[in-house]
Protein backbone atom coordinates (compact mmCIF):
# COMPACT_ATOMS: atom_id res chain seq x y z
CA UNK A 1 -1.51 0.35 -13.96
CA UNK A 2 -3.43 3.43 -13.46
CA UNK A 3 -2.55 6.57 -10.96
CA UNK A 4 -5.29 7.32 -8.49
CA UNK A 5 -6.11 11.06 -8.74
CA UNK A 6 -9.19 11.25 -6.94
CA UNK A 7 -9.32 12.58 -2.79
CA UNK A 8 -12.24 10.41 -2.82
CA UNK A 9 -10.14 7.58 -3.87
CA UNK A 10 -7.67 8.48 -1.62
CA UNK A 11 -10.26 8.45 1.37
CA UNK A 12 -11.15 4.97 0.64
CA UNK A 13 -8.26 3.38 0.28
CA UNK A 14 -7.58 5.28 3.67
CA UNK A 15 -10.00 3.06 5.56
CA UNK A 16 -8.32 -0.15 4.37
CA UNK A 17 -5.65 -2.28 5.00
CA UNK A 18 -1.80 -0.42 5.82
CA UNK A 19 1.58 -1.58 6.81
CA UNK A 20 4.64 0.62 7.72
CA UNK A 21 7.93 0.56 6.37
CA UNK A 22 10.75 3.11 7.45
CA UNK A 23 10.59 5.01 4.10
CA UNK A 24 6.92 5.03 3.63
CA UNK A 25 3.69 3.66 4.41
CA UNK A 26 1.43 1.60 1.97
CA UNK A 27 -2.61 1.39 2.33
CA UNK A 28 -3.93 -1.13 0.22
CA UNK A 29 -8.08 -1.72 -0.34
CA UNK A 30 -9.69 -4.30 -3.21
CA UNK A 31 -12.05 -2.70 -5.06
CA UNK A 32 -15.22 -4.31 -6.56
CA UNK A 33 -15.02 -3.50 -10.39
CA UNK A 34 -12.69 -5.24 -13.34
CA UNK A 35 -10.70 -2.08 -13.40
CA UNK A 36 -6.68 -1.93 -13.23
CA UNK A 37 -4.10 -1.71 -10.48
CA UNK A 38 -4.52 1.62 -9.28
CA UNK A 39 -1.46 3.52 -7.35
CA UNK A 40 -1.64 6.79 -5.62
CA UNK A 41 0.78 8.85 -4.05
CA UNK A 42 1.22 11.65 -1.27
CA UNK A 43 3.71 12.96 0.64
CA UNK A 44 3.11 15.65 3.63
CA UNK A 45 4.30 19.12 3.94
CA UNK A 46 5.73 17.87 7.20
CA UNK A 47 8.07 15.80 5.29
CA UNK A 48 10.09 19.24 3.60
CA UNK A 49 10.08 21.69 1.00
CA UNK A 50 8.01 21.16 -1.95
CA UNK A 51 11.31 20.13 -3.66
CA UNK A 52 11.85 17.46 -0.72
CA UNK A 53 8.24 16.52 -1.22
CA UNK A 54 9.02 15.97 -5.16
CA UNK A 55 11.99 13.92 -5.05
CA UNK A 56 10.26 11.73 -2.27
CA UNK A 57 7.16 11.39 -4.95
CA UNK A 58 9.05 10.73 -7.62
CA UNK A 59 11.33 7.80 -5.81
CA UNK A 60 7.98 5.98 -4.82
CA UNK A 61 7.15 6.51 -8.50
CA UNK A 62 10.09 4.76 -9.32
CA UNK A 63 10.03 1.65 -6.77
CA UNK A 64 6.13 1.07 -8.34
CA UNK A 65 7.58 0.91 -11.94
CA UNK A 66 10.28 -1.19 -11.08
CA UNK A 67 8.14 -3.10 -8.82
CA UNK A 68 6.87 -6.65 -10.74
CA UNK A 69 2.95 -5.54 -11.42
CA UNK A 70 2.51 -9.64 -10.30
CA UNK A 71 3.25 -8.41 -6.72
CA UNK A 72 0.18 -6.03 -6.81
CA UNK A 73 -3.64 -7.86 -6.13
CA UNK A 74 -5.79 -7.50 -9.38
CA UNK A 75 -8.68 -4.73 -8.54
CA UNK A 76 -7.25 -3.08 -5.83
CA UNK A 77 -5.97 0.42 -5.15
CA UNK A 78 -2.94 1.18 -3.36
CA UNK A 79 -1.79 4.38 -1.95
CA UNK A 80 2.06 4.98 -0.73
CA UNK A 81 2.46 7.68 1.60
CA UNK A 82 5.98 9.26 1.82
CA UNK A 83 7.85 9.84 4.90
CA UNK A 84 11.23 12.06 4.85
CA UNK A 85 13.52 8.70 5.32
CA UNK A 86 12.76 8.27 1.50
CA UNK A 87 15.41 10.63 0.59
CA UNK A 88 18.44 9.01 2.43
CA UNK A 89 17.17 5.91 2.44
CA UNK A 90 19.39 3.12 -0.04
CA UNK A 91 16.81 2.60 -3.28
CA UNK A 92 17.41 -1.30 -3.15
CA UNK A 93 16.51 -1.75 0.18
CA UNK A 94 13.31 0.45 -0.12
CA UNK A 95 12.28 -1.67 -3.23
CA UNK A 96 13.05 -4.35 -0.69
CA UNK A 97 10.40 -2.95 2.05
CA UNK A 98 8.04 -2.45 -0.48
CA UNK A 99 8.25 -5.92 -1.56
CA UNK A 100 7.75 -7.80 2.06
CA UNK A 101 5.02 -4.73 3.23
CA UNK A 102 3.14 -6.29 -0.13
CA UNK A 103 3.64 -9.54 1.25
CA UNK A 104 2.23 -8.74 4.27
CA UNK A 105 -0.96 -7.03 2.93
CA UNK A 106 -1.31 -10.12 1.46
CA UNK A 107 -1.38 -12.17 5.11
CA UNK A 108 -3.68 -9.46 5.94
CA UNK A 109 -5.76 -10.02 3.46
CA UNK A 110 -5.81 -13.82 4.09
CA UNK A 111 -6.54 -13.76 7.73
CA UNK A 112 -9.64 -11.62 6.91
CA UNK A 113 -10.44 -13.88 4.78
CA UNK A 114 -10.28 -16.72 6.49
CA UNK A 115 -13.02 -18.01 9.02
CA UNK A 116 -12.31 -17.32 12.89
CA UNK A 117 -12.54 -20.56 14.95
CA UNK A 118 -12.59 -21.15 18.31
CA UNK A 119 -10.85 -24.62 20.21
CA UNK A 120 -11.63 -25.90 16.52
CA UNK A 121 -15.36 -24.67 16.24
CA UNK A 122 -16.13 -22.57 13.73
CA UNK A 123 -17.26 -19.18 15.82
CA UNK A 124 -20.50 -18.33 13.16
CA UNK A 125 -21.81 -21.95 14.37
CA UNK A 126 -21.42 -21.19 17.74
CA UNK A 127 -23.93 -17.79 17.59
């Protein structure tokens, strides 16, 4: 698993897919290369001091690396933006939201994926 440095990378993970959770939120976006996992994080100024900022940071750091890399789609990039109820909030129960807003990327994912049909016609045939 790589870190995304990048703002470009940033940017275009920033146009995919996101989900909330109290203590952050998580954009996800598959990319179109055999490259690894890729994980970026940020955290605003609006969140605290730069020492508020850091220990945010460095929790989400933690949840990734303790985070099973099967949870995380092959060739995708995922950014987790920190809000300021990372610092109170209980660590298990954030590795907990990160867990089910994975899982729910995931039935993102698969809804996009999946081919829209209308009263059992598929909608493309229908054009």
């Amino acid at each position: 698993m790589e870190r995304l440095r990048q703002r470009a990378d940033f940017l275009a993970v920033a146009t995919g897919a996101r989900v909330s959770a109290p203590a952050f939120t998580l954009q996800s976006r598959p990319r179109q290369d055999s490259g690894p996992v890729r994980v970026g994080f940020t955290v605003s100024k609006k969140n605290g001091t730069a020492t508020e900022r850091n220990r945010i940071r460095r929790r989400l750091r933690e949840l990734v690396r303790r985070l099973d890399v099967m949870a995380l789609r092959p060739h995708s990039d995922y950014v987790l933006i920190g809000r300021r109820a990372a610092l109170s909030r209980d660590f298990t129960t954030m590795l907990d939201d990160l867990g089910n807003a994975l899982g729910r990327l995931d039935r993102q994912a698969a809804k996009q994926a999946a081919p829209t049909t209308i009263a059992g016609h598929n909608a493309k045939a229908r054009a």
